[in-house]
Protein backbone atom coordinates (compact mmCIF):
# COMPACT_ATOMS: atom_id res chain seq x y z
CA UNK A 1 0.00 0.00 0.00
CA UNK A 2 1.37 3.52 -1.10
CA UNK A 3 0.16 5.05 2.05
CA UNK A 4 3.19 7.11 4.40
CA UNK A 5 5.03 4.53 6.42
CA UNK A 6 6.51 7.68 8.63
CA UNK A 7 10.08 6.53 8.10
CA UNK A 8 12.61 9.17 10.01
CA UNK A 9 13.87 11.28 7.02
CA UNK A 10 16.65 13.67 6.93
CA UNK A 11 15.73 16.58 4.71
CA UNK A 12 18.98 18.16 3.08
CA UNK A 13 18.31 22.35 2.23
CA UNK A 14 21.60 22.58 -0.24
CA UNK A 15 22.32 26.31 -0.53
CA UNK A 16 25.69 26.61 -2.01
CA UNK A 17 26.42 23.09 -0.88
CA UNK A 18 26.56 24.21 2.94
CA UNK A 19 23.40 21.90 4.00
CA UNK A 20 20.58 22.12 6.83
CA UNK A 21 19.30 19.32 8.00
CA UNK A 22 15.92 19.14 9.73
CA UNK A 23 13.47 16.21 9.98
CA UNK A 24 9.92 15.20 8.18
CA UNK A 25 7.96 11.94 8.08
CA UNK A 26 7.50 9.41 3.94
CA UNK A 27 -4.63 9.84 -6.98
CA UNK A 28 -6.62 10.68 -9.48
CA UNK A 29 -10.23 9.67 -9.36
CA UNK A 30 -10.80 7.24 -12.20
CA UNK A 31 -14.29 6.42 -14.16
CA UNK A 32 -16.41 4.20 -11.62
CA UNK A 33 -17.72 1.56 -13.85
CA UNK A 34 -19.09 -2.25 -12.13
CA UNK A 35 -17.82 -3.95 -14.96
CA UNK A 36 -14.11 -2.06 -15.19
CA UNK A 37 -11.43 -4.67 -14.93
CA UNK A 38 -9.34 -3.59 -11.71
CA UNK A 39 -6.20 -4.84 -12.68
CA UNK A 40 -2.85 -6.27 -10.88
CA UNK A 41 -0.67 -3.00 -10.83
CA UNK A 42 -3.55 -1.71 -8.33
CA UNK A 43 -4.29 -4.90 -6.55
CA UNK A 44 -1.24 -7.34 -6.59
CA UNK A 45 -1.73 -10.43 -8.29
CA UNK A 46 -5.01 -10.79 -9.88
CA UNK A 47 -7.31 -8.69 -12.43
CA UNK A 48 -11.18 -8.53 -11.26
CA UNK A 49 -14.07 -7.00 -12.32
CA UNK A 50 -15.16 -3.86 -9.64
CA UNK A 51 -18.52 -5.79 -8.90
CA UNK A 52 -16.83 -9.28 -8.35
CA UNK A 53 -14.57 -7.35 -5.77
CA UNK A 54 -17.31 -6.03 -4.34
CA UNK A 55 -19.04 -9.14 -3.94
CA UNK A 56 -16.22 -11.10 -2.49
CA UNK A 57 -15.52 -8.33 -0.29
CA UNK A 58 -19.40 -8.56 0.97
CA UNK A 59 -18.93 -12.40 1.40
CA UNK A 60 -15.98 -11.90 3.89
CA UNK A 61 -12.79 -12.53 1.50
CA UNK A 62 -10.40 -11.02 3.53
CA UNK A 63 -7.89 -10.33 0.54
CA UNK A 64 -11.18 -8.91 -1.29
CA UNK A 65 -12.03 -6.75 1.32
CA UNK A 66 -8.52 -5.35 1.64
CA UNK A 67 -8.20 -4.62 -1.50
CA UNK A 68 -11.52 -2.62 -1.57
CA UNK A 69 -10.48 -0.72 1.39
CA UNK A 70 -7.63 0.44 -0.99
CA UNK A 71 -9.85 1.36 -3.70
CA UNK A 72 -11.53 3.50 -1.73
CA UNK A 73 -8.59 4.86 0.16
CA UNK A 74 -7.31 6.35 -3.15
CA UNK A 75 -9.78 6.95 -5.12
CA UNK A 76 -9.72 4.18 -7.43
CA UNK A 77 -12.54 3.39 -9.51
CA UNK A 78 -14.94 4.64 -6.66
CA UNK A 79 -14.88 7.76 -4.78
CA UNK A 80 -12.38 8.27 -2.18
CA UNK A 81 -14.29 7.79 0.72
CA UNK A 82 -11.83 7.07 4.13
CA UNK A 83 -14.67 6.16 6.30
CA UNK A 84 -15.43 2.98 3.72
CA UNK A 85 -11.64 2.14 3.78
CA UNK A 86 -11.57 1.62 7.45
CA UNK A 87 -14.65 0.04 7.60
CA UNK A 88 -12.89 -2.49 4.98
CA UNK A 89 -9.74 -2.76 6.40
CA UNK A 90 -10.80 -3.74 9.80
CA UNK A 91 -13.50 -6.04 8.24
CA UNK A 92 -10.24 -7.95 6.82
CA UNK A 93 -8.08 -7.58 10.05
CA UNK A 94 -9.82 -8.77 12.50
CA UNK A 95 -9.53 -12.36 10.07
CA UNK A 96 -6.00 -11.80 10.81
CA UNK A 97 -5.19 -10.53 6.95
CA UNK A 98 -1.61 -9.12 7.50
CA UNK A 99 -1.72 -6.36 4.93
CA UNK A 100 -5.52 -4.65 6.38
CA UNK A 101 -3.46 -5.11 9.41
CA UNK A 102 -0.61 -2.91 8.70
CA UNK A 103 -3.47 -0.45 6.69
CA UNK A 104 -5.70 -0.32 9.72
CA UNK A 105 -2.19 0.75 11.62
CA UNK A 106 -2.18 3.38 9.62
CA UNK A 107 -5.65 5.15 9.60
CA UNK A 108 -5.21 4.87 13.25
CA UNK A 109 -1.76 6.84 12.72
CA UNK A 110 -2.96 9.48 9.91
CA UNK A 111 -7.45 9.53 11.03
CA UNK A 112 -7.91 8.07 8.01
CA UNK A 113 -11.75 7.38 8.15
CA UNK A 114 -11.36 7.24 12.37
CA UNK A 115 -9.75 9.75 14.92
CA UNK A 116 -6.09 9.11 15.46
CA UNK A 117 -5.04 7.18 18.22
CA UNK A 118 -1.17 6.09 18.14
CA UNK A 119 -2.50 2.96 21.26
CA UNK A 120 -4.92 1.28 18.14
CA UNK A 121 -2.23 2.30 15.73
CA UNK A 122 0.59 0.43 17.72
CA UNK A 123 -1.69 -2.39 18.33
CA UNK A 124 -2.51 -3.26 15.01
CA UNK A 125 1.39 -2.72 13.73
CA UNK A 126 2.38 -4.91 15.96
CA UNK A 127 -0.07 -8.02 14.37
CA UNK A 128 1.35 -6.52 11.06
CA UNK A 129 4.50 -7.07 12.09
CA UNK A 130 4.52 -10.14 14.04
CA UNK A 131 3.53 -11.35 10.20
CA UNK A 132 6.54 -10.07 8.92
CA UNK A 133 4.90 -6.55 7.16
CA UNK A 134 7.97 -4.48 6.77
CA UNK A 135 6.18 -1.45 6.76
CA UNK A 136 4.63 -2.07 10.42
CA UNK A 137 7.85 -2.99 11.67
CA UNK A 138 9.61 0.51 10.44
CA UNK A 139 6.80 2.56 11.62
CA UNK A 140 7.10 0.68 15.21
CA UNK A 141 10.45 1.76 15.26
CA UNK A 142 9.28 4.82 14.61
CA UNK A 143 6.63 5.35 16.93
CA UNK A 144 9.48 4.03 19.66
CA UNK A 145 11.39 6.91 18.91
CA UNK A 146 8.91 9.80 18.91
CA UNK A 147 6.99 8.17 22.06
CA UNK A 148 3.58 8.52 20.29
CA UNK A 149 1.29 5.22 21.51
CA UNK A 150 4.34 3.50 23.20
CA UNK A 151 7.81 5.39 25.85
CA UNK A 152 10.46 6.37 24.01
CA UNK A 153 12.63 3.09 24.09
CA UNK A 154 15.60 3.91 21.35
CA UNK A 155 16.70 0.19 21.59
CA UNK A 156 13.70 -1.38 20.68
CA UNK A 157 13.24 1.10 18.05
CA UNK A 158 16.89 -0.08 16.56
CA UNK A 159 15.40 -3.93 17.31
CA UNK A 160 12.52 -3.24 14.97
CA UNK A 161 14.95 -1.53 12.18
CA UNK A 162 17.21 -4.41 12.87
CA UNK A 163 14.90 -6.30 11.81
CA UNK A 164 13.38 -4.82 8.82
CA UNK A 165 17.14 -4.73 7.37
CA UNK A 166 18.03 -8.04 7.44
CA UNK A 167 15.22 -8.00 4.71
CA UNK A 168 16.99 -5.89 2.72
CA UNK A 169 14.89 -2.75 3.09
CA UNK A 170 16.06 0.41 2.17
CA UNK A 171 14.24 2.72 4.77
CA UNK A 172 15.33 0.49 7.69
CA UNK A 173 18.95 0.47 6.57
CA UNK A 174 18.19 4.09 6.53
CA UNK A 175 16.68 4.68 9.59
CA UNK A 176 19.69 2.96 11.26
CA UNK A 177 22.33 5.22 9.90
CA UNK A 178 19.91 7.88 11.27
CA UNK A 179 20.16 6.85 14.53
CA UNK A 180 24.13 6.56 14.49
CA UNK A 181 24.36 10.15 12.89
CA UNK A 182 22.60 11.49 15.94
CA UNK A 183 23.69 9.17 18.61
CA UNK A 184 19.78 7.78 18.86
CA UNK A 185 20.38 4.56 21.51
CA UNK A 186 23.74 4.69 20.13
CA UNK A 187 27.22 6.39 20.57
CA UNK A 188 27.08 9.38 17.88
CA UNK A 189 29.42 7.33 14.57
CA UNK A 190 29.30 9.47 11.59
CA UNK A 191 31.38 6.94 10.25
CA UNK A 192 28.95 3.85 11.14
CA UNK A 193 26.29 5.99 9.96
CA UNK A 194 28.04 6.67 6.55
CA UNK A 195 28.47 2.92 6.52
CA UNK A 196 24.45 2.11 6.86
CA UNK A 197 24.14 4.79 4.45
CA UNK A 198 26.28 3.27 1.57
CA UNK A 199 24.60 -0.03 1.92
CA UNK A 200 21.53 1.66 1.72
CA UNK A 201 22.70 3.68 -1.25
CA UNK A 202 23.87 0.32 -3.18
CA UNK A 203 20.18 -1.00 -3.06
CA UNK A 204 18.93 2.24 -4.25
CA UNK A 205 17.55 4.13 -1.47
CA UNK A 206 16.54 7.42 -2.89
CA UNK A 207 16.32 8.98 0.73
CA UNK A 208 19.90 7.61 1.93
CA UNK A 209 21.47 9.27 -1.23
CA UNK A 210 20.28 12.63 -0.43
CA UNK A 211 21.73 12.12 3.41
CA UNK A 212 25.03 10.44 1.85
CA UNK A 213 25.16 13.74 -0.06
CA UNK A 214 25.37 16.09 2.56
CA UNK A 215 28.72 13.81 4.30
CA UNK A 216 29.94 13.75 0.83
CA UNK A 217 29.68 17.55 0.72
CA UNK A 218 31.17 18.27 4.17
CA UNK A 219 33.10 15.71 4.25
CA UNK A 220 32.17 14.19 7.28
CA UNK A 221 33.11 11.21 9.31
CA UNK A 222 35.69 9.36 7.19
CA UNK A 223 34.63 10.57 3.67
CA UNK A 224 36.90 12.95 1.84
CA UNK A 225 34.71 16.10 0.41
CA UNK A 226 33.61 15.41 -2.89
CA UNK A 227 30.72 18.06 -4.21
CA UNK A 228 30.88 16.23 -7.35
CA UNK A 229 29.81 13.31 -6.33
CA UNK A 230 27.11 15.21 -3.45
CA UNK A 231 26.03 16.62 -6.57
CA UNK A 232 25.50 13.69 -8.37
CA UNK A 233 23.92 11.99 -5.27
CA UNK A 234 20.92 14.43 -5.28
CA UNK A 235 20.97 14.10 -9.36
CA UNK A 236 19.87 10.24 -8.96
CA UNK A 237 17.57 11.09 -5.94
CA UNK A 238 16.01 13.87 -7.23
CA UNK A 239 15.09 11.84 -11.02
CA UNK A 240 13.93 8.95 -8.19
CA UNK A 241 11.17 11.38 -7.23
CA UNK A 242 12.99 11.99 -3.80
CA UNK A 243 11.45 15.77 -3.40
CA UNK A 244 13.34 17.08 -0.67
CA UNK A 245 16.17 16.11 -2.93
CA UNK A 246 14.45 18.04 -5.67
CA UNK A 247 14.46 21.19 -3.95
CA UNK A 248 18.05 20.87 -3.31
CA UNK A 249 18.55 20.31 -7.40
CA UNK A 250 16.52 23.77 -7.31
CA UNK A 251 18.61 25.59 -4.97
CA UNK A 252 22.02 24.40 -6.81
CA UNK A 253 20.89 25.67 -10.20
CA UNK A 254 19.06 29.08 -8.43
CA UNK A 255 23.06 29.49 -7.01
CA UNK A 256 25.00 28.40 -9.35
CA UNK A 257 28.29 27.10 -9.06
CA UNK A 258 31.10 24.79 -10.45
CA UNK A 259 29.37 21.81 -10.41
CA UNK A 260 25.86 23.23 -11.25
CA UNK A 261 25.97 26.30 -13.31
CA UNK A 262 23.21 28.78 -12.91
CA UNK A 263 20.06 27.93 -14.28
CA UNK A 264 16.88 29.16 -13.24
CA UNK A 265 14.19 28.23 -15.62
CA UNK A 266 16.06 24.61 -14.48
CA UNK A 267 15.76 26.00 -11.01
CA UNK A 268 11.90 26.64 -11.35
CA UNK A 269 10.94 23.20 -12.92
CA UNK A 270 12.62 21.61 -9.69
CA UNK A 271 10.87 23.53 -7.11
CA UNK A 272 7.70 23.00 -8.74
CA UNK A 273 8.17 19.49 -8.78
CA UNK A 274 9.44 19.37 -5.28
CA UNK A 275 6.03 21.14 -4.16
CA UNK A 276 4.08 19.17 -6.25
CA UNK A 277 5.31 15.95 -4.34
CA UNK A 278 4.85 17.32 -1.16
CA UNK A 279 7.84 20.20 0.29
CA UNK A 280 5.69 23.31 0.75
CA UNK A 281 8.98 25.09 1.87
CA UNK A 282 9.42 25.01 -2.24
CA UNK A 283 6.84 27.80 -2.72
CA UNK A 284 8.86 30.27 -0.90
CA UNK A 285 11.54 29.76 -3.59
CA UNK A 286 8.93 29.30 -6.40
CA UNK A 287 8.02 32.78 -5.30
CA UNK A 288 11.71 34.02 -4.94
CA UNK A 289 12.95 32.57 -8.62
CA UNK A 290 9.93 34.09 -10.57
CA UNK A 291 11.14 37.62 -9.75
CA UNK A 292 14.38 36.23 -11.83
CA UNK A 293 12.63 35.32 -15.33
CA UNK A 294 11.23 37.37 -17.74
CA UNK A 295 7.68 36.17 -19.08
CA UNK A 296 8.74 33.72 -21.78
CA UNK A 297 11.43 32.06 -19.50
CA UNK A 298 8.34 31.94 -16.94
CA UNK A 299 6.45 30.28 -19.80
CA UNK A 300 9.48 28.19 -20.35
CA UNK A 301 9.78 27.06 -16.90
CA UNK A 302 5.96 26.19 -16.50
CA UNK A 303 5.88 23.86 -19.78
CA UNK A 304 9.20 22.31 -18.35
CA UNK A 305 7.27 21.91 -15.03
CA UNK A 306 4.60 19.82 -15.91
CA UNK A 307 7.09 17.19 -17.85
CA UNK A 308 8.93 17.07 -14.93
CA UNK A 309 5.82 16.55 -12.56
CA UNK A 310 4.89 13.70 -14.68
CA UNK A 311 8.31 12.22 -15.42
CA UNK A 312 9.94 12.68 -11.57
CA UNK A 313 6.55 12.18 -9.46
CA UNK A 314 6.95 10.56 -6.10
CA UNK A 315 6.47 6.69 -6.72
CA UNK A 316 2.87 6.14 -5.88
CA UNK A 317 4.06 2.82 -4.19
CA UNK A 318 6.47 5.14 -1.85
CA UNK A 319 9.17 2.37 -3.36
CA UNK A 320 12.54 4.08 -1.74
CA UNK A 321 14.28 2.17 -4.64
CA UNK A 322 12.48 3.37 -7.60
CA UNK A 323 13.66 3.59 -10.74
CA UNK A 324 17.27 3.24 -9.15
CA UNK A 325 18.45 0.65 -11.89
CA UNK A 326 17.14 2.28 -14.70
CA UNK A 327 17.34 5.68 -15.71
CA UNK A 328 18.04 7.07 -11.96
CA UNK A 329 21.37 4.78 -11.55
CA UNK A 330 23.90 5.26 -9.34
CA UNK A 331 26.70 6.29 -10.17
């Protein structure tokens, strides 16, 4: 499910390549038609008419009824209606369906159809992730660290991370270097944290690269500066759909410099993709490069805009690996 799994994320503000870090937690309505085929890339593994979903749902499929809870969570086929995904979701979890499990976690987490209330929320994660749901096991490690629904306990946050990474998953590798860089539970290791960060990096993370970036560009722990290759760091992250990373593509070509020369009809298309995938600090500089264009570079910059809103959107799936081994590849 493409819904925020609240990993820990540290947002790099590039201005000149001297970085800020500070912290941040991560559909179009289609025809409704009975008959429309609802096919695999929205519900994994089969292709189903709307009203045979419906009916299985009704006749207590669990897998049907989690996948209609995600129909109407997004706005597929139906209307987006939060109150029916719960009702679906929890329909499915309480038969113990691991996925509605993890979902339910989450409209607990976000009042998605239900007020919030981190106690359900850590509740049902922890079913999810006694199943082995990745997702529920990050966003317990999560919740152990911010102390929402659970006491801040930084070891069994790390426990849960632990966990997730021996699966191979990208945020979890992610969140642990996070928790070495700032001595989370841990003694403070820039260089164990550049470490996680790599590994993460060699699978494709999207969000470790933009991290890895800023070390690269200070220098930091044991890694010699290199802007070039903090530069081409955000590059791959950015064309992942990574928008903090975006913003920071923005900011280099709004500053200009050796490794990015000035550009800012490039510098406009970034920002407007980074707000249009979720960093409302990108307005501010939306606001701050239009001042710099005259009307037809304006024009310019909107048309380039909307390609790059289509081509570098935030995977819908919230994949931290996307597109990492085809055109995004790194290095």
């Amino acid at each position: 499910m493409g819904v925020n799994t609240t990993p820990i994320k540290s947002n790099v503000i590039i201005i000149g390549l001297c970085i800020i870090v500070f912290y941040y937690y991560g559909s179009a309505s289609r025809p409704k038609n009975d008959d429309v085929i609802v096919g695999s890339e929205v519900i994994s593994g089969r292709e189903i008419t709307l009203k045979e979903l419906m009916g299985n749902a009704k006749n207590g499929d669990a897998k049907s009824q989690n996948d209609l809870g995600l129909l109407y969570e997004r706005g597929w086929h139906v209307d987006k209606d939060y109150t029916k995904s719960f009702y679906w979701y929890a329909k499915s979890a309480e038969q113990g369906f691991k996925m509605a499990q993890y979902n339910l976690g989450i409209a607990y987490t976000y009042g998605k159809g239900v007020d919030v209330n981190f106690d359900k929320a850590v509740e049902w994660y922890k079913k999810a992730a006694k199943q082995g749901v990745i997702k529920a096991q990050i966003n317990l490690g999560n919740l152990y660290i911010s102390g929402h629904g659970v006491p801040v306990d930084y070891k069994e946050a790390m426990r849960y991370f632990m966990v997730a990474a021996d699966q191979k998953d990208t945020l979890a590798i992610y969140n642990i270097a996070k928790m070495h860089s700032d001595g989370l539970g841990v003694k403070k290791d820039i260089s164990e944290a550049v470490s996680w960060y790599q590994r993460a990096v060699d699978l494709g993370s999207m969000s470790a690269k933009n991290s890895l970036a800023l070390l690269y560009a200070q220098g930091a722990g044991n890694l010699p500066q290199d802007r070039a290759k903090a530069v081409s760091l955000i590059r791959s992250s950015a064309c992942q759909g990574y928008p903090v990373a975006q913003n920071n593509l923005g900011l280099l070509y709004a500053e200009g410099g050796k490794e990015v020369p000035k550009n800012t009809i490039q510098a406009y298309a970034w920002f407007s993709v980074s707000l249009f995938n979720g960093v409302e600090g990108a307005k501010k500089s939306i606001d701050s490069i239009t001042g710099q264009l005259t009307s037809q570079e304006l024009s310019e910059a909107n048309k380039l805009a909307s390609k790059y809103k289509i081509k570098y959107a935030f995977p819908i799936n919230e994949d931290d690996a996307y597109k990492s081994k085809t055109e995004c590849r790194y290095p």
